[in-house]
PDB file of N, CA and C in Angstrom:
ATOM      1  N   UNK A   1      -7.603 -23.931   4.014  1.00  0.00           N
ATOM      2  CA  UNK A   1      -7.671 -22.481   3.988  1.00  0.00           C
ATOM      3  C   UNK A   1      -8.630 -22.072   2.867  1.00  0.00           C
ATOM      4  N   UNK A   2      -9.167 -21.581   3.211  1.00  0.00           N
ATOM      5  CA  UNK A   2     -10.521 -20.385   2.640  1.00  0.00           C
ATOM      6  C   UNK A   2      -9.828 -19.583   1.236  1.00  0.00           C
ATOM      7  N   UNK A   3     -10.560 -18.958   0.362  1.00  0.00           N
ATOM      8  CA  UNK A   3      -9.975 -18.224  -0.597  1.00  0.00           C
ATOM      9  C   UNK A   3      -9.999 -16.857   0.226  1.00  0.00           C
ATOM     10  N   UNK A   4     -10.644 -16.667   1.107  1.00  0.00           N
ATOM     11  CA  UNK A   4     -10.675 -15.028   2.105  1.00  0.00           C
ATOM     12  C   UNK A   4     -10.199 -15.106   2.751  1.00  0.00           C
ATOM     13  N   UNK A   5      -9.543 -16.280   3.130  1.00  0.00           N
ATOM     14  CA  UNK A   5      -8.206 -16.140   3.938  1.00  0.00           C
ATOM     15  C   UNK A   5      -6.812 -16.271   3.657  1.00  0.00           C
ATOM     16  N   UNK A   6      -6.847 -16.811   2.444  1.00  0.00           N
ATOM     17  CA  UNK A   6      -5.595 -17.057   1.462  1.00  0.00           C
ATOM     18  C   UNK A   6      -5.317 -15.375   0.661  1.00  0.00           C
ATOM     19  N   UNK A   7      -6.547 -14.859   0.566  1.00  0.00           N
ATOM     20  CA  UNK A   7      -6.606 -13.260  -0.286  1.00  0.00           C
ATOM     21  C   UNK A   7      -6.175 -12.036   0.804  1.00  0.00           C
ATOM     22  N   UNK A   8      -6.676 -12.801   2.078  1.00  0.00           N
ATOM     23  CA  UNK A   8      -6.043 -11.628   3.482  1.00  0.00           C
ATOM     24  C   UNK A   8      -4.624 -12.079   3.504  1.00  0.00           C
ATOM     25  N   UNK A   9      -4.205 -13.209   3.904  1.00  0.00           N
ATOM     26  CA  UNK A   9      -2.368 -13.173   4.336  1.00  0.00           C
ATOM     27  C   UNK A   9      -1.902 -12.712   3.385  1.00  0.00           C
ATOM     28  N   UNK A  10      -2.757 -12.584   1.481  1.00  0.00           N
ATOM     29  CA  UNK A  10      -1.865 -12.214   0.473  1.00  0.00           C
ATOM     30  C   UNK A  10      -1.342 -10.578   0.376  1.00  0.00           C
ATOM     31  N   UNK A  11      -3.070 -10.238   0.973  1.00  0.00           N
ATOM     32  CA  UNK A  11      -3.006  -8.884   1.288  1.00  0.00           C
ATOM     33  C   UNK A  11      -1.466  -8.378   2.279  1.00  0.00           C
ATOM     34  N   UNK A  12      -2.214  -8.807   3.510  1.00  0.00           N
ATOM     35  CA  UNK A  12      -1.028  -8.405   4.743  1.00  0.00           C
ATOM     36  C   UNK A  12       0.585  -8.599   4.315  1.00  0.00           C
ATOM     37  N   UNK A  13       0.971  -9.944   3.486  1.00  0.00           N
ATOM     38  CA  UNK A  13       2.418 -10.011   3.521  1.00  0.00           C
ATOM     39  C   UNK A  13       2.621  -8.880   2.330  1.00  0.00           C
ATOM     40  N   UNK A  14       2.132  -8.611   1.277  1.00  0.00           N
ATOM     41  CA  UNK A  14       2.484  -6.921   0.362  1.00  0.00           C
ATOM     42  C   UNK A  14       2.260  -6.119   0.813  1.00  0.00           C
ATOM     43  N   UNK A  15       1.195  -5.825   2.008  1.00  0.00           N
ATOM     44  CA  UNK A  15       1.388  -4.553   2.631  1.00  0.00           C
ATOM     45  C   UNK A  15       2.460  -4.366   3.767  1.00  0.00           C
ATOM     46  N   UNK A  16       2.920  -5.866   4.835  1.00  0.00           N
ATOM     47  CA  UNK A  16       4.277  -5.578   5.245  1.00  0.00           C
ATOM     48  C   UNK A  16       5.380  -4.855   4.369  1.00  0.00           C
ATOM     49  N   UNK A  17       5.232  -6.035   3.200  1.00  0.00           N
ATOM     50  CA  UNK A  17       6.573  -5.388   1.777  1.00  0.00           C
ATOM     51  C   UNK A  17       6.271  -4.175   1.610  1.00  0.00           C
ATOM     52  N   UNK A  18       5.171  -3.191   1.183  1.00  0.00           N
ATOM     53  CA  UNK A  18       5.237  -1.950   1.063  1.00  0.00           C
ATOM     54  C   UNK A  18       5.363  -1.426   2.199  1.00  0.00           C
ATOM     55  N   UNK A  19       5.298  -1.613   3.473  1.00  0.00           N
ATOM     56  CA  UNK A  19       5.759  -0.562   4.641  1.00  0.00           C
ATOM     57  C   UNK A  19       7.228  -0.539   4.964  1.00  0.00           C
ATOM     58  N   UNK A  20       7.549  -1.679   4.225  1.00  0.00           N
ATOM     59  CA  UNK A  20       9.371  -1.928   4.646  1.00  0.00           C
ATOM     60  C   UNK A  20       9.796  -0.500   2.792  1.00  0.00           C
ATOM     61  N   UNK A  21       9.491  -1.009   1.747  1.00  0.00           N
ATOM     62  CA  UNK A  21       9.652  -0.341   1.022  1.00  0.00           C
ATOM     63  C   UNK A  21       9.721   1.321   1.245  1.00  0.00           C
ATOM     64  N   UNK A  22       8.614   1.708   1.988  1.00  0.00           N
ATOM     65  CA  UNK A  22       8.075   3.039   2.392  1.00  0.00           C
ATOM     66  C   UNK A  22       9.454   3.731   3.314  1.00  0.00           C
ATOM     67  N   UNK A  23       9.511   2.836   3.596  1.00  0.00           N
ATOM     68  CA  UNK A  23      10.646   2.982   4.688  1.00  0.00           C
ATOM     69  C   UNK A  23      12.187   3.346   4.363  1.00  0.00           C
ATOM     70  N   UNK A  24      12.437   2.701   3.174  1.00  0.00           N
ATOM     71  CA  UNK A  24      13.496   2.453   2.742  1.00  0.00           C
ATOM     72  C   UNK A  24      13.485   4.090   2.094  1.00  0.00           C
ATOM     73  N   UNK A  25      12.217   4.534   1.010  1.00  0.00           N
ATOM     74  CA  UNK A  25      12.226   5.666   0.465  1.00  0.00           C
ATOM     75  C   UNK A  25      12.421   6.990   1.575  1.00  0.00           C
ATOM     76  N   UNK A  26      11.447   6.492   2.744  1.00  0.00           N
ATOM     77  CA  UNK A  26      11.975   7.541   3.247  1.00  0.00           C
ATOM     78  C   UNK A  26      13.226   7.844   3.797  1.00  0.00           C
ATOM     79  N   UNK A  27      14.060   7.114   4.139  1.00  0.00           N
ATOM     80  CA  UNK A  27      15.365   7.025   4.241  1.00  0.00           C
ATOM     81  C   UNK A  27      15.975   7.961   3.162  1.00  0.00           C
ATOM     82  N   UNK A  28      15.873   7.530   2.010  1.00  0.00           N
ATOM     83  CA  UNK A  28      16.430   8.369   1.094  1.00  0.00           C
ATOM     84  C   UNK A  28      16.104   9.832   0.711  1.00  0.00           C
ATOM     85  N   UNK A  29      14.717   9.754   1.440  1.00  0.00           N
ATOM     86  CA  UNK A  29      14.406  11.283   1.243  1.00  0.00           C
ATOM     87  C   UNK A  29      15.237  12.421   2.184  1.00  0.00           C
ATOM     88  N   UNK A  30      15.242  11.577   3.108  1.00  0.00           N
ATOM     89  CA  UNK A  30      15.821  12.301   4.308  1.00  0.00           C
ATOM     90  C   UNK A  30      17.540  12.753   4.069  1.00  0.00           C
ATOM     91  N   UNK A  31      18.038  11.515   2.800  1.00  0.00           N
ATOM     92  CA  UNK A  31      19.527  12.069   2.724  1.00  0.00           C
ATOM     93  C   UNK A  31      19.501  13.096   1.265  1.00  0.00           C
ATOM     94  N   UNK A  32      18.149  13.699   0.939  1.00  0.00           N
ATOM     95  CA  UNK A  32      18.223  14.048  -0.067  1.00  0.00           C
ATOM     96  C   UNK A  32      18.573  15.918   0.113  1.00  0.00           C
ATOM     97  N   UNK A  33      18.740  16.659  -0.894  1.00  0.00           N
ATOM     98  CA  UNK A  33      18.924  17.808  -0.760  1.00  0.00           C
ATOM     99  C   UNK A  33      17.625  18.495  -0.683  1.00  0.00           C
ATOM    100  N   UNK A  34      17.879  20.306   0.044  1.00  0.00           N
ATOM    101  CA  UNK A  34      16.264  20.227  -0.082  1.00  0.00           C
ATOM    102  C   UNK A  34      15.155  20.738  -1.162  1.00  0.00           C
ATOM    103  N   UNK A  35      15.714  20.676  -1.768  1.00  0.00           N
ATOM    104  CA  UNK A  35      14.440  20.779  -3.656  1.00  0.00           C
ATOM    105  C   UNK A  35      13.894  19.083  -3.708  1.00  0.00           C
ATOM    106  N   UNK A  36      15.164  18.287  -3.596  1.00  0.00           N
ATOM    107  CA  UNK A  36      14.384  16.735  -3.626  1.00  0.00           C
ATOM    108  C   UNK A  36      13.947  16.425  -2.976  1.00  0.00           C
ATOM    109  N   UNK A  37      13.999  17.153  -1.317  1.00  0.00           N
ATOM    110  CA  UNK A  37      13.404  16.508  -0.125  1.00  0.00           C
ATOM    111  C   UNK A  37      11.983  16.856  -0.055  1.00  0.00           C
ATOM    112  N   UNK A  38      11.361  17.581  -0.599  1.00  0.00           N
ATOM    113  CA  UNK A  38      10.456  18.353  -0.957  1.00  0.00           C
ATOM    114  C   UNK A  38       9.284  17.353  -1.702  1.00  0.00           C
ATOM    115  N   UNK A  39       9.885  16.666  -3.197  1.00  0.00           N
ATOM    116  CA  UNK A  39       9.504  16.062  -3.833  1.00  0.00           C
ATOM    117  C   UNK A  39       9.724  14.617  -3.052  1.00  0.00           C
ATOM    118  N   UNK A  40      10.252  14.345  -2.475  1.00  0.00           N
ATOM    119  CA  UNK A  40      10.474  12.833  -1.805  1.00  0.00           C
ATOM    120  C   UNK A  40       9.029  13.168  -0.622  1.00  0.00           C
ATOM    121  N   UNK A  41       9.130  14.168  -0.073  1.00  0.00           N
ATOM    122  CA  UNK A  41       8.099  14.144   0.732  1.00  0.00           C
ATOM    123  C   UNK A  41       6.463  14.041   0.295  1.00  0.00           C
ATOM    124  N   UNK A  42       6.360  14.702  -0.367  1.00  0.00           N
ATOM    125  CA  UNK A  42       5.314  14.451  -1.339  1.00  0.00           C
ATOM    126  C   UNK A  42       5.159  13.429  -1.460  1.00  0.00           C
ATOM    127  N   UNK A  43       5.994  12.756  -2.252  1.00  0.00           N
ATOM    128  CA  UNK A  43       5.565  11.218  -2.878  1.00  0.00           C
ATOM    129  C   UNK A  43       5.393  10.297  -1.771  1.00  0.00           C
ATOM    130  N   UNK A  44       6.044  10.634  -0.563  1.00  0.00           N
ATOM    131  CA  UNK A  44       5.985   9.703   0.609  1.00  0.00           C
ATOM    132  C   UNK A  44       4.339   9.905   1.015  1.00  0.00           C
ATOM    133  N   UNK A  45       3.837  10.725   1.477  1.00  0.00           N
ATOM    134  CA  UNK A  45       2.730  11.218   1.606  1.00  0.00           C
ATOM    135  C   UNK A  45       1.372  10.775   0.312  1.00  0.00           C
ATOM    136  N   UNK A  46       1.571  11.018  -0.701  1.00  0.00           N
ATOM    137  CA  UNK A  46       1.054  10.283  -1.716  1.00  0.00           C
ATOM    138  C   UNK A  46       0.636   8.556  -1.574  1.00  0.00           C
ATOM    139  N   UNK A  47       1.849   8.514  -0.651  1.00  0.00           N
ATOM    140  CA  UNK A  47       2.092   6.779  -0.816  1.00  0.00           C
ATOM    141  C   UNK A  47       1.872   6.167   0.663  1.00  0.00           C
ATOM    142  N   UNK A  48       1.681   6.979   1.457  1.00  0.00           N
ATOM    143  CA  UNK A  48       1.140   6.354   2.863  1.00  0.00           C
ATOM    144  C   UNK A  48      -0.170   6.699   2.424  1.00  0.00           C
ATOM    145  N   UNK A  49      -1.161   7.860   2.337  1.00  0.00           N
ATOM    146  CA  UNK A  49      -2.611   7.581   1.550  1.00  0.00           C
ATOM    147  C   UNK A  49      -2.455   6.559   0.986  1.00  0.00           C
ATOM    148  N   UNK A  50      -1.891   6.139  -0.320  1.00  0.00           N
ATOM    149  CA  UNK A  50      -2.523   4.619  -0.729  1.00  0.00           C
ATOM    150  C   UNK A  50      -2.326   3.623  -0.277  1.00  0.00           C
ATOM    151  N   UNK A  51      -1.569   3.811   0.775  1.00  0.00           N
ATOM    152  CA  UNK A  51      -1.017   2.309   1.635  1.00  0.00           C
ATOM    153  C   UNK A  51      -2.660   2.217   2.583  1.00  0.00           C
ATOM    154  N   UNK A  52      -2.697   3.570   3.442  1.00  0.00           N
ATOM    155  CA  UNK A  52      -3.763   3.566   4.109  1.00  0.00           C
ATOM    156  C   UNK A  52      -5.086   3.184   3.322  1.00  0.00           C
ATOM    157  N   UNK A  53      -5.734   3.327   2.692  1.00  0.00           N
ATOM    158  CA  UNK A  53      -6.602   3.021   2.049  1.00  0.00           C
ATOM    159  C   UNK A  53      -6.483   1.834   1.651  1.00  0.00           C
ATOM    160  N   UNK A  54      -5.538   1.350   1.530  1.00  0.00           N
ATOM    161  CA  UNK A  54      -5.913  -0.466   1.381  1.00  0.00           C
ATOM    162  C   UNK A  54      -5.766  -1.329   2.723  1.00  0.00           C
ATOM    163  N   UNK A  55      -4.916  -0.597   3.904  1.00  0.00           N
ATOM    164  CA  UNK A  55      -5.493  -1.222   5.252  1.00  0.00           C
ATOM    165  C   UNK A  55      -6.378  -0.987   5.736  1.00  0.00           C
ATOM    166  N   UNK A  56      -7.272  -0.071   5.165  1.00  0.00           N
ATOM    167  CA  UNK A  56      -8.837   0.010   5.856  1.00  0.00           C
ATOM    168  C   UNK A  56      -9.440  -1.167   4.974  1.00  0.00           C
ATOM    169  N   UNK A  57      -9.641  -1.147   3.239  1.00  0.00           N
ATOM    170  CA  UNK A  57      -9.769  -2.407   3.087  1.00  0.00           C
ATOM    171  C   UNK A  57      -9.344  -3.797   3.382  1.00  0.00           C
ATOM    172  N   UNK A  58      -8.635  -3.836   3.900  1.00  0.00           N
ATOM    173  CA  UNK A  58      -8.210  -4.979   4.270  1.00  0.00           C
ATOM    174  C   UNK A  58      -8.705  -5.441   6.086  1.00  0.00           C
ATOM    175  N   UNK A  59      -8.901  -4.250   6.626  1.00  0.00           N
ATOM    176  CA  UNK A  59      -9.782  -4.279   7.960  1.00  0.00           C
ATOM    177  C   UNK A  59     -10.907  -4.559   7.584  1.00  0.00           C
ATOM    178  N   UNK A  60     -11.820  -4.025   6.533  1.00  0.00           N
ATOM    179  CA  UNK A  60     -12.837  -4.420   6.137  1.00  0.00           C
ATOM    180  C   UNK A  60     -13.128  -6.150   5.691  1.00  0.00           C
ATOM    181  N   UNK A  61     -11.759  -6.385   5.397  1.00  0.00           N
ATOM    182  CA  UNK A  61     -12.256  -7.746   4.415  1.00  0.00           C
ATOM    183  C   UNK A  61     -11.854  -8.622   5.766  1.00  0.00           C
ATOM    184  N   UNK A  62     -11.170  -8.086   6.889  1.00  0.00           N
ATOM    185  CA  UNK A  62     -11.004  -8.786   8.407  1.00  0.00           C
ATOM    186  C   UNK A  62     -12.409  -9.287   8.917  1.00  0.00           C
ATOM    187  N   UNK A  63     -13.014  -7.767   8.803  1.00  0.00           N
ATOM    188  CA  UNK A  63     -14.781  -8.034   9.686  1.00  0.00           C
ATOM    189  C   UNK A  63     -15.441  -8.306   9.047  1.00  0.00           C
ATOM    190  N   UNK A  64     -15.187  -8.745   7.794  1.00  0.00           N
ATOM    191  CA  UNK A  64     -16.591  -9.431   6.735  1.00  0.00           C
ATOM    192  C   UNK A  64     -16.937 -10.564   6.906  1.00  0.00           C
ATOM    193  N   UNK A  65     -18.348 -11.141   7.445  1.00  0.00           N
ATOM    194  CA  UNK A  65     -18.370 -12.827   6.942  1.00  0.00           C
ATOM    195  C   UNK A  65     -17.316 -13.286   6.047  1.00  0.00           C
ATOM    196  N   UNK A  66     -17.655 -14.586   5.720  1.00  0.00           N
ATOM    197  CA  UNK A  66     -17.486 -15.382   5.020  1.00  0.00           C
ATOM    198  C   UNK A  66     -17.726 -15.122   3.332  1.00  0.00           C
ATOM    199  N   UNK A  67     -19.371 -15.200   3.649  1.00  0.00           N
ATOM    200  CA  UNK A  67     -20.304 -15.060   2.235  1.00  0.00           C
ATOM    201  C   UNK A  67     -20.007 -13.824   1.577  1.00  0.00           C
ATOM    202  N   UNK A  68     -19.644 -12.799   2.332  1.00  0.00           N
ATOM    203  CA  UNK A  68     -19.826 -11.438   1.592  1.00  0.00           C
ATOM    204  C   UNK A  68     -18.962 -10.649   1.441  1.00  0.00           C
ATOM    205  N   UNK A  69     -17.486 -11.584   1.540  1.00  0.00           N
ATOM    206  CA  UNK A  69     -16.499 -11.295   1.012  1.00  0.00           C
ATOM    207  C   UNK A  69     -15.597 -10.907  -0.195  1.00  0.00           C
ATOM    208  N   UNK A  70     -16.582 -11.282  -1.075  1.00  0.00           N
ATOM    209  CA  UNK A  70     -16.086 -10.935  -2.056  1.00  0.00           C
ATOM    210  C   UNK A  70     -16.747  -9.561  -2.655  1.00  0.00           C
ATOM    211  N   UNK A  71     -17.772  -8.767  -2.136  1.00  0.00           N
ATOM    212  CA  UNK A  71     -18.135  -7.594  -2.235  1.00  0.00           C
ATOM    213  C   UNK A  71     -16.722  -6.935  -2.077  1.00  0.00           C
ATOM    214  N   UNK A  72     -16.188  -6.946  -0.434  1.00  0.00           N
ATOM    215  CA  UNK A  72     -14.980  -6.091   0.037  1.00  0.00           C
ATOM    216  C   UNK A  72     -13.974  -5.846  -1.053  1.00  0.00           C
ATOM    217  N   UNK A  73     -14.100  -7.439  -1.396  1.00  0.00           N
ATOM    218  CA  UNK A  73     -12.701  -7.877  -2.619  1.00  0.00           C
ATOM    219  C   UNK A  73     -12.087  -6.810  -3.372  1.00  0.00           C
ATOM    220  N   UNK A  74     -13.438  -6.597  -4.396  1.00  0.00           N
ATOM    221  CA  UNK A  74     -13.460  -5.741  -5.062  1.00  0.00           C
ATOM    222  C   UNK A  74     -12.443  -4.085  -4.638  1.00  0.00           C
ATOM    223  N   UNK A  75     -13.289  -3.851  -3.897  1.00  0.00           N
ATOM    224  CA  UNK A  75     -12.434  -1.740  -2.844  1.00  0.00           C
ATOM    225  C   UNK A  75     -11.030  -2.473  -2.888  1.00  0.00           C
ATOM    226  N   UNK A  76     -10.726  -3.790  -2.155  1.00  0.00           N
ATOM    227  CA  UNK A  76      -9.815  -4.234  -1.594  1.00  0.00           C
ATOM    228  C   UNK A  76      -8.732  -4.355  -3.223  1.00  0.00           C
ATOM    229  N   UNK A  77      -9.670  -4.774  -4.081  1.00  0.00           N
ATOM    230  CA  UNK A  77      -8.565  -5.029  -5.678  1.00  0.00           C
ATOM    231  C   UNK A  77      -8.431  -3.474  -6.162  1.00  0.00           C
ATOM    232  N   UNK A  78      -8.922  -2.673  -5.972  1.00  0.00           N
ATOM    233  CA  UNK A  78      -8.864  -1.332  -6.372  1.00  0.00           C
ATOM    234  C   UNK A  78      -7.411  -0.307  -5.736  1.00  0.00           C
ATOM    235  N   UNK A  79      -7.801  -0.487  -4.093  1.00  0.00           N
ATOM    236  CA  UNK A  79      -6.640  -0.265  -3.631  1.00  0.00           C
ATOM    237  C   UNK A  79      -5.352  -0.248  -3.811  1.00  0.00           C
ATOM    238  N   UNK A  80      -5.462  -2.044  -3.842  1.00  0.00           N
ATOM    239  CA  UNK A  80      -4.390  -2.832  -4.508  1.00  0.00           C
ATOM    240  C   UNK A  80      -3.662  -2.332  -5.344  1.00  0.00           C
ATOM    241  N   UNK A  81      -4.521  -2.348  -6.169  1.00  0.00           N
ATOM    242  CA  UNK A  81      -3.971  -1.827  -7.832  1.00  0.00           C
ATOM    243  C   UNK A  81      -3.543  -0.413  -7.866  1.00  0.00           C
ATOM    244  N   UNK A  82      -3.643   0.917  -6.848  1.00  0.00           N
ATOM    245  CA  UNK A  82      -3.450   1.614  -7.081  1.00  0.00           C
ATOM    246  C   UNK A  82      -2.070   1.778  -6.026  1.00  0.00           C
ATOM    247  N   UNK A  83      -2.201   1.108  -4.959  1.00  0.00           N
ATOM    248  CA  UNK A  83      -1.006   0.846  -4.339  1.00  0.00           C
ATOM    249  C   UNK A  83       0.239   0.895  -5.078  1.00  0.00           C
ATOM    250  N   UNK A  84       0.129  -0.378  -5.657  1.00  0.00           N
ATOM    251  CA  UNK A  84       0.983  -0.956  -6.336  1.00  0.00           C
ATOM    252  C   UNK A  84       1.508  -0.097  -7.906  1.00  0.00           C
ATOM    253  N   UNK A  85       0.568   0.827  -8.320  1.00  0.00           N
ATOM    254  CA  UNK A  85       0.748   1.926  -9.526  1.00  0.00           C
ATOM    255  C   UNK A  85       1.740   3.036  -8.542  1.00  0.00           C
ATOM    256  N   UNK A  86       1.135   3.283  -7.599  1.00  0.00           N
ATOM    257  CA  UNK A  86       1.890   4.404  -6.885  1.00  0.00           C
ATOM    258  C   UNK A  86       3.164   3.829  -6.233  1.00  0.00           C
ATOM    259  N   UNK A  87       3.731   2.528  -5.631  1.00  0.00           N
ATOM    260  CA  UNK A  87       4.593   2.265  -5.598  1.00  0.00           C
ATOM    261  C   UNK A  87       5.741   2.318  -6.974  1.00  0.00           C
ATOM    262  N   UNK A  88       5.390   2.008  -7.911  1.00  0.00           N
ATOM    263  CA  UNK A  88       5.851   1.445  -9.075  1.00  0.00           C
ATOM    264  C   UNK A  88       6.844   3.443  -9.773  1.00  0.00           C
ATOM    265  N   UNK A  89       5.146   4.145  -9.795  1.00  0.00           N
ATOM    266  CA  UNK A  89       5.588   5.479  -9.960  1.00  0.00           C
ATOM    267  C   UNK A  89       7.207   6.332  -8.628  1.00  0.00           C
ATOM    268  N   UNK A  90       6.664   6.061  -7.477  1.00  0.00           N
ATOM    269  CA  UNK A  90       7.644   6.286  -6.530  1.00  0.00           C
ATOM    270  C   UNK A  90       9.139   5.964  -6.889  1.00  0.00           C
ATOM    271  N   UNK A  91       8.924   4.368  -6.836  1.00  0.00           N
ATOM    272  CA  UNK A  91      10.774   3.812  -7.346  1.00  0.00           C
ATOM    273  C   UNK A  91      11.184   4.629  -8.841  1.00  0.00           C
ATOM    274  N   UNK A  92      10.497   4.866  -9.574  1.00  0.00           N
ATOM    275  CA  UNK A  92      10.584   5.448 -10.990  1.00  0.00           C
ATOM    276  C   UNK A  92      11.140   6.814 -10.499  1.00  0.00           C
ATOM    277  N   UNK A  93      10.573   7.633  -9.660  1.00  0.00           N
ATOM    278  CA  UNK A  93      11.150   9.306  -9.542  1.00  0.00           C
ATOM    279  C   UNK A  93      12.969   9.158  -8.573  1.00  0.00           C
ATOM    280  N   UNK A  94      12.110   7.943  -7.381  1.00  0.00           N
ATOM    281  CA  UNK A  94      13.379   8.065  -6.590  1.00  0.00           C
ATOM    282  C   UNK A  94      14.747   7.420  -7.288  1.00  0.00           C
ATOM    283  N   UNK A  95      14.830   6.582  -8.073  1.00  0.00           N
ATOM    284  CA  UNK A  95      16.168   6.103  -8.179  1.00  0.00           C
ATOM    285  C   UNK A  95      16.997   6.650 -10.234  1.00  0.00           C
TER     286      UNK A  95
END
């Protein structure tokens, strides 16, 4: 296995984990009252944008050669990282 293919399944299996996560929050938004449901919605919304934006990178780093993969990398580590800030912020408001 390839390092661009070892960096995609790494991708795909945290972005499964954040769609199961996503999931879970929205659950809770939905049993929330409505001043919090408000703010749960928001943040849900906040947080499917950054989910989305790293499955377009990650579609991107799908249709890239080989060689010029590690250009994508980069959008693709940015995402990442902000994913994972906005997840981090989310569990922090919701629990």
């Amino acid at each position: 296995m390839d390092n661009k293919q070892a960096y995609q399944e790494k991708l795909e299996a945290k972005l499964d984990e954040w769609h199961a996560d996503i999931d879970k929050l929205r659950a809770k938004a939905e049993g929330a009252q409505a001043d919090a449901k408000l703010t749960y919605e928001k943040n849900l919304k906040d947080l499917k944008e950054h989910r989305d934006k790293l499955e377009k990178e990650l579609e991107k780093l799908r249709d890239t050669q080989t060689a010029a993969w590690h250009d994508i990398k980069r959008g693709a580590d940015e995402a990442w990282d902000s994913m994972s800030k906005a997840m981090k912020d989310a569990y922090k408001r919701f629990t």
